[in-house]
C-alpha atoms as a PDB file:
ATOM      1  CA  UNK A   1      -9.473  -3.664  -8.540  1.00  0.00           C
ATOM      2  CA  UNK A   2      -7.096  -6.686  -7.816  1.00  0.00           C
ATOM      3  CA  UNK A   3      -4.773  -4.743  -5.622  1.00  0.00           C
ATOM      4  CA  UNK A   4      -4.670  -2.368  -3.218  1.00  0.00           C
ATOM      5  CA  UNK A   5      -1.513   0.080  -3.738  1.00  0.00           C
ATOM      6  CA  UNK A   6       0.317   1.849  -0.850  1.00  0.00           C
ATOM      7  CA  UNK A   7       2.552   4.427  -0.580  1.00  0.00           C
ATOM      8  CA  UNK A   8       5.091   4.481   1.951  1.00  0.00           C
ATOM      9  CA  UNK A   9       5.152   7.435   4.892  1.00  0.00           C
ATOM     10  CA  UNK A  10       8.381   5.911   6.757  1.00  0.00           C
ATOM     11  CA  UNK A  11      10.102   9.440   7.870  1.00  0.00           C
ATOM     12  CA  UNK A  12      13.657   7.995   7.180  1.00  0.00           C
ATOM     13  CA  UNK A  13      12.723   5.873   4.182  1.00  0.00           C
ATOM     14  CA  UNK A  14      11.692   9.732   2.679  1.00  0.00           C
ATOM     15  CA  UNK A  15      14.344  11.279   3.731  1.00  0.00           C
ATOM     16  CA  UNK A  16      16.616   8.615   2.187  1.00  0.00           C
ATOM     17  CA  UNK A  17      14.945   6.491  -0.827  1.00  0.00           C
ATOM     18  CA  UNK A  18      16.473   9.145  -3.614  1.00  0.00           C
ATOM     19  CA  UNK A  19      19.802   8.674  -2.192  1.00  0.00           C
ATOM     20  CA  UNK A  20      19.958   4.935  -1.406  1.00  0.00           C
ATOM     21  CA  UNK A  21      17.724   4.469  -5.073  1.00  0.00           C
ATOM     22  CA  UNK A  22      14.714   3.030  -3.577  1.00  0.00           C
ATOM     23  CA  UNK A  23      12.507   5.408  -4.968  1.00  0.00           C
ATOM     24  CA  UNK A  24      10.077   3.482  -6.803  1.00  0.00           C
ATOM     25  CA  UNK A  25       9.433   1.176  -3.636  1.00  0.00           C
ATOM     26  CA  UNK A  26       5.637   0.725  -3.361  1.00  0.00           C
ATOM     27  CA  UNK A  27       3.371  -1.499  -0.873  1.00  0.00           C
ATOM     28  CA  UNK A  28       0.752  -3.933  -2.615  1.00  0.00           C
ATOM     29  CA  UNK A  29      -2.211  -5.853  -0.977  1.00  0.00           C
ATOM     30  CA  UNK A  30      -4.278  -8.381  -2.769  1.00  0.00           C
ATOM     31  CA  UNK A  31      -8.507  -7.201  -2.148  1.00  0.00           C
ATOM     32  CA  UNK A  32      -9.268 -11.179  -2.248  1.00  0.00           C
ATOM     33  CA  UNK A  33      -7.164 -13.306  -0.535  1.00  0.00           C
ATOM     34  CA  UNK A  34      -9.812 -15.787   0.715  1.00  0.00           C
ATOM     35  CA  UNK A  35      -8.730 -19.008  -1.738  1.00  0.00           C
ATOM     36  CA  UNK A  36      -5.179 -19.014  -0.031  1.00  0.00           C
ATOM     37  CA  UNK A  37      -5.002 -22.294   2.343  1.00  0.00           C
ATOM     38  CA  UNK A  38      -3.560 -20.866   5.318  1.00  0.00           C
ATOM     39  CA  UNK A  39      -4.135 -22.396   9.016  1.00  0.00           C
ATOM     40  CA  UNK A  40      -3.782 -18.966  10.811  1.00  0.00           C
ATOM     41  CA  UNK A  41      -7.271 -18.063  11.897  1.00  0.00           C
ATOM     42  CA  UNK A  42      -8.517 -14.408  10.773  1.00  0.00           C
ATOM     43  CA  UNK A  43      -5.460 -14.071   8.233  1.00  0.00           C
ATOM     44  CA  UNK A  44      -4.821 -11.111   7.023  1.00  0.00           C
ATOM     45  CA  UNK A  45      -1.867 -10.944   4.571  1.00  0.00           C
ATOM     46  CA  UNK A  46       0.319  -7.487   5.669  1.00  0.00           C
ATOM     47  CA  UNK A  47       1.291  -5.358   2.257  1.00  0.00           C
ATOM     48  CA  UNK A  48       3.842  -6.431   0.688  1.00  0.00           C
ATOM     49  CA  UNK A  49       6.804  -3.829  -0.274  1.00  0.00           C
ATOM     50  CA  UNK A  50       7.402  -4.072  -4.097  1.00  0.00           C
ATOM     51  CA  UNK A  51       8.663  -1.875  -7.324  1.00  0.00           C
ATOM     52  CA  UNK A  52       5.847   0.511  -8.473  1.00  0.00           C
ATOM     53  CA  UNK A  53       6.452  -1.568 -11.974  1.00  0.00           C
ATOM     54  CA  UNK A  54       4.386  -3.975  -9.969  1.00  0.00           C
ATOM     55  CA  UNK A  55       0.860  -2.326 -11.595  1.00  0.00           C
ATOM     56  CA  UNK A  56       2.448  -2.894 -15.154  1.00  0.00           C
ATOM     57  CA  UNK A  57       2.223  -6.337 -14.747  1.00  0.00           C
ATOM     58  CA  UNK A  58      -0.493  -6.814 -12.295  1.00  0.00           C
ATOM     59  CA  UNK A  59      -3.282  -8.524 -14.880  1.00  0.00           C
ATOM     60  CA  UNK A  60      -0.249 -10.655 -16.217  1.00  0.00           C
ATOM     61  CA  UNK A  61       0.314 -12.022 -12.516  1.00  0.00           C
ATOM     62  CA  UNK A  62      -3.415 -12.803 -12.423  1.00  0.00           C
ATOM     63  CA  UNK A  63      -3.951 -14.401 -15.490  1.00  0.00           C
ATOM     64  CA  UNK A  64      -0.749 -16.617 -15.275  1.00  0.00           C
ATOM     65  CA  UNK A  65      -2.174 -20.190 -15.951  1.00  0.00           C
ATOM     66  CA  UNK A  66      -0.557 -22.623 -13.453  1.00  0.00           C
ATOM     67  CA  UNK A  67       0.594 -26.486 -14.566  1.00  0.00           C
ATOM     68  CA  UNK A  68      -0.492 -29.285 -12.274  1.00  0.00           C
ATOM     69  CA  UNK A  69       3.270 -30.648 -13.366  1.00  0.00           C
ATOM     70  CA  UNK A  70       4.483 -27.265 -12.612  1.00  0.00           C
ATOM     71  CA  UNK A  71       7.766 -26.978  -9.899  1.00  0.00           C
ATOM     72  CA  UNK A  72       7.219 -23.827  -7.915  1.00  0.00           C
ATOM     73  CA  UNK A  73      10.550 -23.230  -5.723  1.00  0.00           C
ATOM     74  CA  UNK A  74       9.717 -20.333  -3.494  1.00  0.00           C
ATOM     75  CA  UNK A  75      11.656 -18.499  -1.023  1.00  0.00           C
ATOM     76  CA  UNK A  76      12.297 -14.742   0.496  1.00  0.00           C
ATOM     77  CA  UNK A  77      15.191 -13.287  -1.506  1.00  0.00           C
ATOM     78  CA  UNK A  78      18.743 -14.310  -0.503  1.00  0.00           C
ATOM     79  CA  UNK A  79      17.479 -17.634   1.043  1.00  0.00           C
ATOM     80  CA  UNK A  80      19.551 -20.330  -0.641  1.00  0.00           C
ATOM     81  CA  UNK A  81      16.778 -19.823  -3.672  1.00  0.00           C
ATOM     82  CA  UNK A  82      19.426 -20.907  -6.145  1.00  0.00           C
ATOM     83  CA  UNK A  83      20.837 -23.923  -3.836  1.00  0.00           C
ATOM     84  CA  UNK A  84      17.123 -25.094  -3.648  1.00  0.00           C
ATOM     85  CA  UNK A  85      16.122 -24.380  -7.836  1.00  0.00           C
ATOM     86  CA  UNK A  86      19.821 -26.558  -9.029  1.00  0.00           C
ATOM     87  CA  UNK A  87      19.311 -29.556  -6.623  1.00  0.00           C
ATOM     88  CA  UNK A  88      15.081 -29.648  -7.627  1.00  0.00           C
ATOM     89  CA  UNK A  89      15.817 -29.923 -11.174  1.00  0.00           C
ATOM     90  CA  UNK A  90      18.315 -32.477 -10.972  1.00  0.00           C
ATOM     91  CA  UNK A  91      16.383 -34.274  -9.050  1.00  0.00           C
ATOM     92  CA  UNK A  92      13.651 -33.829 -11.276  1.00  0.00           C
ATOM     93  CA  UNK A  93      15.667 -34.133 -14.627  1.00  0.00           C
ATOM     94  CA  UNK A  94      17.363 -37.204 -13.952  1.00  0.00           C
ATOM     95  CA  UNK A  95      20.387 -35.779 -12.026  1.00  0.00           C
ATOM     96  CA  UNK A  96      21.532 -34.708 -16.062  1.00  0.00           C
ATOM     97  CA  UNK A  97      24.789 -33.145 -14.873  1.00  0.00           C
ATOM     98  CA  UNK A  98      25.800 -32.133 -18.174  1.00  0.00           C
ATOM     99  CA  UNK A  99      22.573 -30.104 -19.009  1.00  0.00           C
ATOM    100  CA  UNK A 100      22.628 -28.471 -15.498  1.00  0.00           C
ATOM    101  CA  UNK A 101      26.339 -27.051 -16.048  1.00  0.00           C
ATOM    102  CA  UNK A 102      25.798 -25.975 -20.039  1.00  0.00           C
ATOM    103  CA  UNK A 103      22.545 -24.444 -19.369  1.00  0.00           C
ATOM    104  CA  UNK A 104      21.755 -21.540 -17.289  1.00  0.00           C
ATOM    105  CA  UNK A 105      19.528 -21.765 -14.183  1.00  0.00           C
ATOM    106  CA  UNK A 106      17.523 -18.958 -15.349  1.00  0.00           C
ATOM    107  CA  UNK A 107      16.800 -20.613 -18.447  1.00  0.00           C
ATOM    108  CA  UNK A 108      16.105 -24.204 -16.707  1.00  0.00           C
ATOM    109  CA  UNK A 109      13.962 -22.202 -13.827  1.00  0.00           C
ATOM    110  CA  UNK A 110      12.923 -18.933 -14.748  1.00  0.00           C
ATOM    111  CA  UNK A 111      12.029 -16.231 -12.449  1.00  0.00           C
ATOM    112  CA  UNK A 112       8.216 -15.573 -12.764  1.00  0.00           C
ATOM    113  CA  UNK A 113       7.967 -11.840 -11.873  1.00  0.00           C
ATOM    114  CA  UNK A 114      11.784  -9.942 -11.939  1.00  0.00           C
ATOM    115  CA  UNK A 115       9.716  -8.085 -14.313  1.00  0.00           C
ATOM    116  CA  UNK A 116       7.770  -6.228 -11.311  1.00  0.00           C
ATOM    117  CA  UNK A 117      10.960  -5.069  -9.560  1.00  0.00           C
ATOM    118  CA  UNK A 118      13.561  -5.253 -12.359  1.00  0.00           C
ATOM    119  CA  UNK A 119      13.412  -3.666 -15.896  1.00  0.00           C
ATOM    120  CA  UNK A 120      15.401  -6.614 -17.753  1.00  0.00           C
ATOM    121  CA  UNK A 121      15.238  -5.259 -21.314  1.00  0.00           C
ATOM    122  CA  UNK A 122      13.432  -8.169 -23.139  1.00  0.00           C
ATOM    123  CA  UNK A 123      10.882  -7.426 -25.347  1.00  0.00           C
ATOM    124  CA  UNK A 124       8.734 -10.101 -23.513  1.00  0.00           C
ATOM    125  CA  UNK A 125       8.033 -10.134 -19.636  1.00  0.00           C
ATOM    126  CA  UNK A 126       9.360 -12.545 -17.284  1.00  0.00           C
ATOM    127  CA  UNK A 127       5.628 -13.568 -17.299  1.00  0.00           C
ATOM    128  CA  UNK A 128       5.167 -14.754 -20.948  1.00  0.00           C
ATOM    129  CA  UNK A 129       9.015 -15.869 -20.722  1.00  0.00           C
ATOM    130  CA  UNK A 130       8.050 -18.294 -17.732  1.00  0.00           C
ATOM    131  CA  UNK A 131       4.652 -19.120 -19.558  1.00  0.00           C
ATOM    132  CA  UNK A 132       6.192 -19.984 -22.679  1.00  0.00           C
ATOM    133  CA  UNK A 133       8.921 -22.671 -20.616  1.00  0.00           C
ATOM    134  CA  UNK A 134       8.900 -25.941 -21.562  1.00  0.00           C
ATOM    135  CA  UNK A 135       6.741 -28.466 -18.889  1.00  0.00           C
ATOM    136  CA  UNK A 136       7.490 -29.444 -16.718  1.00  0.00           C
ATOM    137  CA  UNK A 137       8.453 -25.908 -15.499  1.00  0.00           C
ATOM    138  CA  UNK A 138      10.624 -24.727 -12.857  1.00  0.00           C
ATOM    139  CA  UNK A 139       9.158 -21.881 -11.574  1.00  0.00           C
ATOM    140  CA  UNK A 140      11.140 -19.576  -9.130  1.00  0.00           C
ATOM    141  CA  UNK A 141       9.411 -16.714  -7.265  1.00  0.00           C
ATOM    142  CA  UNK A 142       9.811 -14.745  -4.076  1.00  0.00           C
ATOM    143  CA  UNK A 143       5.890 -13.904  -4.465  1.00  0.00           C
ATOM    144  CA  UNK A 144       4.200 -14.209  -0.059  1.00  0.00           C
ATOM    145  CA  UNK A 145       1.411 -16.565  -0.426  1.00  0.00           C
ATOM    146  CA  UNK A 146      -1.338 -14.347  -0.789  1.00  0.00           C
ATOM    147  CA  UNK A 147       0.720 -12.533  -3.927  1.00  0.00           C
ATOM    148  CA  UNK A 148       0.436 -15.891  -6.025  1.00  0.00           C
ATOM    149  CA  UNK A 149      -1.043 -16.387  -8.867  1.00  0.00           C
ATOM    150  CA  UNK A 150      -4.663 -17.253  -7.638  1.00  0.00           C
ATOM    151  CA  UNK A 151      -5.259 -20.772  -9.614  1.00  0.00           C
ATOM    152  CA  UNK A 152      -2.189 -21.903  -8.010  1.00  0.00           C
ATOM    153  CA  UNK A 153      -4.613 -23.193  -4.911  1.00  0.00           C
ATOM    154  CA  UNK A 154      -7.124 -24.940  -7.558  1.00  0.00           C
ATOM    155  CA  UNK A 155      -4.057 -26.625  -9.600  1.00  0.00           C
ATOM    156  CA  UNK A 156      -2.052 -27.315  -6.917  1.00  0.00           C
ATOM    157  CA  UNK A 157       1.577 -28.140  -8.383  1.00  0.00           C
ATOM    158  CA  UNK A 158       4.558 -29.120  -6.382  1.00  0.00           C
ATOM    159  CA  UNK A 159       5.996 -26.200  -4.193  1.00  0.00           C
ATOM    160  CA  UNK A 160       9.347 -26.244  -2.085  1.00  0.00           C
ATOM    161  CA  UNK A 161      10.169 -23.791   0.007  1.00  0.00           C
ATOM    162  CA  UNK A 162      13.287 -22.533   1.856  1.00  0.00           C
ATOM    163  CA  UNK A 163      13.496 -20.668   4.902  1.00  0.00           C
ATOM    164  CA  UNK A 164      17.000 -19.098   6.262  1.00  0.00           C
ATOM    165  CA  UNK A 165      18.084 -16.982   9.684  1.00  0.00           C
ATOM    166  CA  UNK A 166      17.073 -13.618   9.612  1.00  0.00           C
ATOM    167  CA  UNK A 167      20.219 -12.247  10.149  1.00  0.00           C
ATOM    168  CA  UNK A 168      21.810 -14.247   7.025  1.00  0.00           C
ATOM    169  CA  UNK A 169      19.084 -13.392   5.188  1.00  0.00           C
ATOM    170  CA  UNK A 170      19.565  -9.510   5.779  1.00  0.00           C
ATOM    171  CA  UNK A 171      23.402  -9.804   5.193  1.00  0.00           C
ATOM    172  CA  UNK A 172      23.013 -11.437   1.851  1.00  0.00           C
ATOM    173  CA  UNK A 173      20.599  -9.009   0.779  1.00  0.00           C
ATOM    174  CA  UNK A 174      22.563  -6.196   1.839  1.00  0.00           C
ATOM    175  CA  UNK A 175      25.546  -7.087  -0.632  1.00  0.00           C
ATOM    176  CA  UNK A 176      23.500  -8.454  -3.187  1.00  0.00           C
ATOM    177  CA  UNK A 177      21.395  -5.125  -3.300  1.00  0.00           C
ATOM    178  CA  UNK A 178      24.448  -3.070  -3.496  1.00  0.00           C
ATOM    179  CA  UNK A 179      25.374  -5.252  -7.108  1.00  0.00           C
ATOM    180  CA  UNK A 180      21.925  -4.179  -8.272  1.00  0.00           C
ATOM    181  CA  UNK A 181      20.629  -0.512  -7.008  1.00  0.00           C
ATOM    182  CA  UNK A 182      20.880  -0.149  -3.162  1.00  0.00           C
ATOM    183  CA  UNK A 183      23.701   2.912  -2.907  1.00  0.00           C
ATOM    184  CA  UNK A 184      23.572   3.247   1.089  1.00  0.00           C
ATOM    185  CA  UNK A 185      24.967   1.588   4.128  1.00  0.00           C
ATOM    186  CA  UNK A 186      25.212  -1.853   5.733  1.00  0.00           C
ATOM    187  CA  UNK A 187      23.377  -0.686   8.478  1.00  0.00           C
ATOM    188  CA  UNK A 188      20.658   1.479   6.644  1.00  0.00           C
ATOM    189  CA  UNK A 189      19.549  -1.224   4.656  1.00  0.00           C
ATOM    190  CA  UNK A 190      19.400  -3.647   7.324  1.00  0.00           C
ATOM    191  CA  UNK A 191      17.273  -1.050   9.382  1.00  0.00           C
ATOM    192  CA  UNK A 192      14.759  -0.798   6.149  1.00  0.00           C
ATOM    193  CA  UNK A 193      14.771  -4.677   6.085  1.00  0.00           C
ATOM    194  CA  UNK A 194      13.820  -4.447   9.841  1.00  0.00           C
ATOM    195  CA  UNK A 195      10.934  -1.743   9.093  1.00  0.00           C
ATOM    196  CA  UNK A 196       9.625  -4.090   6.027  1.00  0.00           C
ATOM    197  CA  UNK A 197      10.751  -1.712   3.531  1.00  0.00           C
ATOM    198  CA  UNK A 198      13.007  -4.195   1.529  1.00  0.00           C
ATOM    199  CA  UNK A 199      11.423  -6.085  -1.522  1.00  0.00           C
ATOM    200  CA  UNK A 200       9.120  -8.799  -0.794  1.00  0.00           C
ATOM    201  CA  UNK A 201       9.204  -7.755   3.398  1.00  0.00           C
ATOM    202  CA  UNK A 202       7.532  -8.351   5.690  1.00  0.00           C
ATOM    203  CA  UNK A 203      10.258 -11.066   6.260  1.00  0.00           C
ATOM    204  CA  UNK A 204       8.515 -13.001   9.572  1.00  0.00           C
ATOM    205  CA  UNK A 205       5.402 -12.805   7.633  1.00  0.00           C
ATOM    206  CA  UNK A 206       6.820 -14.866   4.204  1.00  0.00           C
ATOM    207  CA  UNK A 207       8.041 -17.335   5.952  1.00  0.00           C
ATOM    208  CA  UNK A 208       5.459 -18.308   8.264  1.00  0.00           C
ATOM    209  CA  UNK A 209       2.868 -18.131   5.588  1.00  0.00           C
ATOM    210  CA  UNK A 210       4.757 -20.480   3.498  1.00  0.00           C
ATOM    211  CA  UNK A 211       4.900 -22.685   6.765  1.00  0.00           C
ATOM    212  CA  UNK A 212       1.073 -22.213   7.330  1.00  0.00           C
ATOM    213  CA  UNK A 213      -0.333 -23.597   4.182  1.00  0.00           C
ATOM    214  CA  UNK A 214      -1.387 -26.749   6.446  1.00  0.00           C
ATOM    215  CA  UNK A 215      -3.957 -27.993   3.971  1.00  0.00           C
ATOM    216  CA  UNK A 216      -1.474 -27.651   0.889  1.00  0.00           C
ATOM    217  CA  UNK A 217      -0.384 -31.328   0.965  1.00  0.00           C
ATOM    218  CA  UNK A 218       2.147 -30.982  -2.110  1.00  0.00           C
ATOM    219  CA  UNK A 219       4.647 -28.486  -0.137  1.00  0.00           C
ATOM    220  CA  UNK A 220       7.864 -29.214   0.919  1.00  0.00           C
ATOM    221  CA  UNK A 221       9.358 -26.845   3.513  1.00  0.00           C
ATOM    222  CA  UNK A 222      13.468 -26.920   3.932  1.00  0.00           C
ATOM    223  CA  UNK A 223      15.976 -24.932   5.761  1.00  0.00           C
ATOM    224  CA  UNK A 224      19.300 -23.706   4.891  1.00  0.00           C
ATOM    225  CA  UNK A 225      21.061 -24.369   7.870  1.00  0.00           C
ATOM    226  CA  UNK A 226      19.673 -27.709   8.048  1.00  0.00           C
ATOM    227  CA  UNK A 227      20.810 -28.359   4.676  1.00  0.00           C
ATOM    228  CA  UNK A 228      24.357 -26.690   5.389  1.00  0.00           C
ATOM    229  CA  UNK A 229      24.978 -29.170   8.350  1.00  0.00           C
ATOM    230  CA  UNK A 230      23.326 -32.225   6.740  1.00  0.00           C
ATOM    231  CA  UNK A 231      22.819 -31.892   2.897  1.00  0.00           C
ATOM    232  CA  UNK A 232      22.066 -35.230   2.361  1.00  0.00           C
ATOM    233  CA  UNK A 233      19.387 -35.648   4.382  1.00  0.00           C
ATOM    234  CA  UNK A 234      17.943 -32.469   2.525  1.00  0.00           C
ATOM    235  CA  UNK A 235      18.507 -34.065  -0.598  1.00  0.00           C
ATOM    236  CA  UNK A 236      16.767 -37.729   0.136  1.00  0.00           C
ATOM    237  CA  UNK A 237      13.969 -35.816   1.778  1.00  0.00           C
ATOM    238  CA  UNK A 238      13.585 -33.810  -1.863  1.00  0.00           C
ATOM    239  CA  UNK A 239      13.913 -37.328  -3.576  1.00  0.00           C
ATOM    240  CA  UNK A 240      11.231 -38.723  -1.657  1.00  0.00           C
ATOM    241  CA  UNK A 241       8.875 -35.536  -2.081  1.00  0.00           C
ATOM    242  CA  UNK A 242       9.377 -35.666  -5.860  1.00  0.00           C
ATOM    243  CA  UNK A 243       8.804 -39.633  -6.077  1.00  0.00           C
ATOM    244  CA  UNK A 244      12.682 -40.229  -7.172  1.00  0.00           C
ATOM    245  CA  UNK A 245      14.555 -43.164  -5.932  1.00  0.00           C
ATOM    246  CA  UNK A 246      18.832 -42.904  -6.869  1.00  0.00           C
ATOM    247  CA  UNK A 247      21.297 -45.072  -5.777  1.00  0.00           C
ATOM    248  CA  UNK A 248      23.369 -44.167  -2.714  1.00  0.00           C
ATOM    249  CA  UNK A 249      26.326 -43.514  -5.119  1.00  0.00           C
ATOM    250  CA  UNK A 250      24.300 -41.054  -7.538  1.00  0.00           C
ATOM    251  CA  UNK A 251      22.977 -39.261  -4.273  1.00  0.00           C
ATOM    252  CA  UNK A 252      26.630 -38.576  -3.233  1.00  0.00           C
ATOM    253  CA  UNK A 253      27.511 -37.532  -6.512  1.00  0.00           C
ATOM    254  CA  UNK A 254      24.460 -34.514  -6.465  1.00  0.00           C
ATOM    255  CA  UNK A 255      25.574 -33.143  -3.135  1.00  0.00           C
ATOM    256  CA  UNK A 256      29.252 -33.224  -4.344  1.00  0.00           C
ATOM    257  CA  UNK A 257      28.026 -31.219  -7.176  1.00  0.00           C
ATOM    258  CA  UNK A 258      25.573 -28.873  -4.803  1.00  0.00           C
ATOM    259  CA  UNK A 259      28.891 -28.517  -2.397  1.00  0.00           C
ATOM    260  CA  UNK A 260      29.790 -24.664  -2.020  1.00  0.00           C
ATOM    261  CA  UNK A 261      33.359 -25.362  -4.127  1.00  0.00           C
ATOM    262  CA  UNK A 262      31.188 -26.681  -7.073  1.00  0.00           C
ATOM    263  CA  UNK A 263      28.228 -24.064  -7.171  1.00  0.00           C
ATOM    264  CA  UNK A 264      30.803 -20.894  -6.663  1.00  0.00           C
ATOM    265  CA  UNK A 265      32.803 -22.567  -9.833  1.00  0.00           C
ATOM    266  CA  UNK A 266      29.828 -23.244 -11.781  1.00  0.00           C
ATOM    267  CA  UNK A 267      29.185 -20.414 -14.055  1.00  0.00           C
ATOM    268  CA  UNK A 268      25.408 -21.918 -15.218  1.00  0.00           C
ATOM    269  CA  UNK A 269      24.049 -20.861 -11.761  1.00  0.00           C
ATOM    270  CA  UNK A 270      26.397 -17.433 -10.927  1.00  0.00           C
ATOM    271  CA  UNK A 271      25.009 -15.219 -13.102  1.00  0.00           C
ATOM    272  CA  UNK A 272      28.285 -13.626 -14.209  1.00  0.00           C
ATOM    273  CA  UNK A 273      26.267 -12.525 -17.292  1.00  0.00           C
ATOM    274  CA  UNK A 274      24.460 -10.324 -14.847  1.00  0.00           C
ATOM    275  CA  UNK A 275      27.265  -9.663 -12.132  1.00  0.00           C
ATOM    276  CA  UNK A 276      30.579  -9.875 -14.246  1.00  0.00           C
ATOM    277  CA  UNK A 277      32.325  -8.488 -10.781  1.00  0.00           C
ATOM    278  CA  UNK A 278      31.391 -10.305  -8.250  1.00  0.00           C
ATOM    279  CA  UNK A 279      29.983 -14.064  -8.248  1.00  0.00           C
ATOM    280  CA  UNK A 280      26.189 -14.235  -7.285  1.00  0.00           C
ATOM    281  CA  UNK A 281      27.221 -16.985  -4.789  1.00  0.00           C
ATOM    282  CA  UNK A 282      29.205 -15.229  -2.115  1.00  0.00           C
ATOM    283  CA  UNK A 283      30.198 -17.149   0.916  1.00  0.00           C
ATOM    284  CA  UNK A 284      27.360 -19.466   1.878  1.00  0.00           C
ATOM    285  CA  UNK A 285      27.827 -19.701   5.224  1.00  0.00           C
ATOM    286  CA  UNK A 286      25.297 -20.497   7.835  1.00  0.00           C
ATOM    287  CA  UNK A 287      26.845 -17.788  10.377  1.00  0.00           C
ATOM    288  CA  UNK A 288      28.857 -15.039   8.054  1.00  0.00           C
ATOM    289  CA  UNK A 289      26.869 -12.488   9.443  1.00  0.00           C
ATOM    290  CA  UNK A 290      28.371 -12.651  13.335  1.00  0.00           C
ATOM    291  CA  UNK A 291      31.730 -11.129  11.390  1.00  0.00           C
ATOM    292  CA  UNK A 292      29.431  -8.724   9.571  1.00  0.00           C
ATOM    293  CA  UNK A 293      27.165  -7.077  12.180  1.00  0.00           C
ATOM    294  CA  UNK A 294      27.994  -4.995  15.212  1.00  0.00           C
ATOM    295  CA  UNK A 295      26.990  -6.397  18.424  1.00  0.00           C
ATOM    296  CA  UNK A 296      24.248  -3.714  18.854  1.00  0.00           C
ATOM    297  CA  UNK A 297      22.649  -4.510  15.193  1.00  0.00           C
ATOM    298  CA  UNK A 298      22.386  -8.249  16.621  1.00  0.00           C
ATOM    299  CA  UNK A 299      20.881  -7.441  19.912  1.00  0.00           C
ATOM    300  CA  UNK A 300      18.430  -5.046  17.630  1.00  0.00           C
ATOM    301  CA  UNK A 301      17.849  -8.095  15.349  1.00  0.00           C
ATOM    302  CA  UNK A 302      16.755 -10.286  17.628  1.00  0.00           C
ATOM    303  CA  UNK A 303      14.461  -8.141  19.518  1.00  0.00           C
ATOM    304  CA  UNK A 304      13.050  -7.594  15.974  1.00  0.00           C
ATOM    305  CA  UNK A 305      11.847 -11.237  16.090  1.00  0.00           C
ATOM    306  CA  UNK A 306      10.999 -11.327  19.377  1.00  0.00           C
ATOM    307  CA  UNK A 307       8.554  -8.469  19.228  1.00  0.00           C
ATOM    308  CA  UNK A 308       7.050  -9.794  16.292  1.00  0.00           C
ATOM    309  CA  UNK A 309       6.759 -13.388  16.155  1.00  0.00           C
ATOM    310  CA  UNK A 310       4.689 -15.008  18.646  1.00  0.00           C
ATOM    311  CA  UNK A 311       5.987 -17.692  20.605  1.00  0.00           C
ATOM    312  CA  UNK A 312       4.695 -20.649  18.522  1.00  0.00           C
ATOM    313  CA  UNK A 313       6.642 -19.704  15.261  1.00  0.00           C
ATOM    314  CA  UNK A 314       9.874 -18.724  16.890  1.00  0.00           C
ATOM    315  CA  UNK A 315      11.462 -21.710  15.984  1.00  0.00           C
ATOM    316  CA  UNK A 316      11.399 -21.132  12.430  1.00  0.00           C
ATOM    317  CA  UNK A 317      13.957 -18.281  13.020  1.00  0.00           C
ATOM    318  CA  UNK A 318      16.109 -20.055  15.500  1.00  0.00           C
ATOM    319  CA  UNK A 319      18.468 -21.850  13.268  1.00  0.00           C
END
């Protein structure tokens, strides 16, 4: 057996999943996470909290063959994933505007396992969909490290990953959840996100993984709010990661086009398809949530980091 499978006991998660339609939430823990390169001594990944449709397509996640010219960009949902997949690939591609705007992201970058939390009525998986993508691939996932596919730590493509404050992070999820099948409160969901009991949580734990794969020398890690208050800087870092060298001009030109204005208006990377109400991008701001949560939820928030993150990867939340 591959995976250890959890259900969950939370007293107010029972009394509520039916209601709020988070049902079929499961935990999942790999039995063999020794190949993962991680720095943390005695690491133990925690379980990760997952769609029971993850044991569908557990020997698909397994078996997925990983490219050495693969582009993995990885993230915890609500993250600036989308910010991160648009300016990789037009890095990567040339900065080919005109392919980026006629062509939608999840076509250019597919989403390796929506399959395991999502049923997205194709008669193939997101698996064989992202398998079948033309190379180099773009591979999105909000996968933890030790959820990977395991050949990704023999192969060793390209990964970037972004990291974004907690309490943005929990916002965003909030209202995107309520577009797709969360059907309770602001404050409820936040309070699940808080107990781990939101897709792809534990939170902490995803992103200081990511940050701990200290003998993975082809990851990049970014942060939102550092590329909100200097986006060009983000951008030449990504450049320099990816081997690319554009002209000062062309370099202005891509963060013009990653601006806020130009990604809200740019229906290749909203998924209106998906959300015809409301656009996928919302407000993009690096602190929307101090108009969104009560004082108390902050001051709850924060001790929510505090008691869980030791001192040496507090940082990483501070932003």
């Amino acid at each position: 057996m591959a995976f250890e499978y959890t259900s969950i006991t939370d007293p107010e998660w029972l009394a509520t999943n039916r209601q709020t339609g988070q049902d079929d939430y499961i935990l999942v823990k790999p039995t063999d996470y020794s190949k993962v390169p991680i720095a943390i001594p005695n690491w133990e990944p925690l379980p990760c909290c997952t769609s029971t449709m993850f044991r569908r397509y557990e020997s698909e996640l397994l078996n997925f063959q990983v490219k050495s010219d693969d582009v993995w960009i990885a993230s915890y949902p609500k993250s600036g994933t989308t910010w991160v997949q648009e300016m990789v690939w037009l890095i990567c591609n040339d900065l080919d505007f005109e392919k980026a705007r006629t062509t939608v992201i999840r076509d250019r970058s597919p989403f390796l396992e929506v399959s395991t939390i999502f049923d997205i009525g194709e008669e193939e998986s997101s698996f064989a969909f992202t398998s079948d993508a033309p190379s180099p691939r773009f591979i999105k996932t909000h996968l933890p490290v030790a959820l990977l596919p395991p050949n990704i730590w023999t192969v060793k493509p390209k990964i970037v990953y972004i990291r974004r404050n907690p309490k943005s992070v929990a916002v965003s999820y909030y209202h995107h959840s309520v577009r797709a099948n969360f059907n309770g409160t602001k404050e409820a969901f936040i309070r699940m996100f808080m107990k781990d009991l939101q897709f792809y949580s534990p939170f902490h734990q995803h992103v200081i993984e990511y940050n701990e794969l200290a003998s993975y020398d082809n990851l990049l890690n970014l942060c939102y709010e550092d590329m909100k208050r200097d986006l060009k800087s983000s951008v030449i870092r990504t450049c320099e990661f990816f081997g690319k060298n554009y002209s000062d001009v062309a370099i202005n030109e891509l963060c013009r086009h990653l601006s806020f204005e130009s990604m809200t208006n740019n229906l290749a990377v909203n998924y209106e398809d998906v959300f015809p109400d409301e656009k996928f991008i919302r407000e993009g701001m690096i602190d929307g949530w101090k108009k969104e949560l009560s004082p108390e939820l902050i001051a709850e928030m924060d001790l929510w980091t505090e008691n869980t993150v030791v001192e040496k990867y507090r940082h990483l939340f501070k932003v």
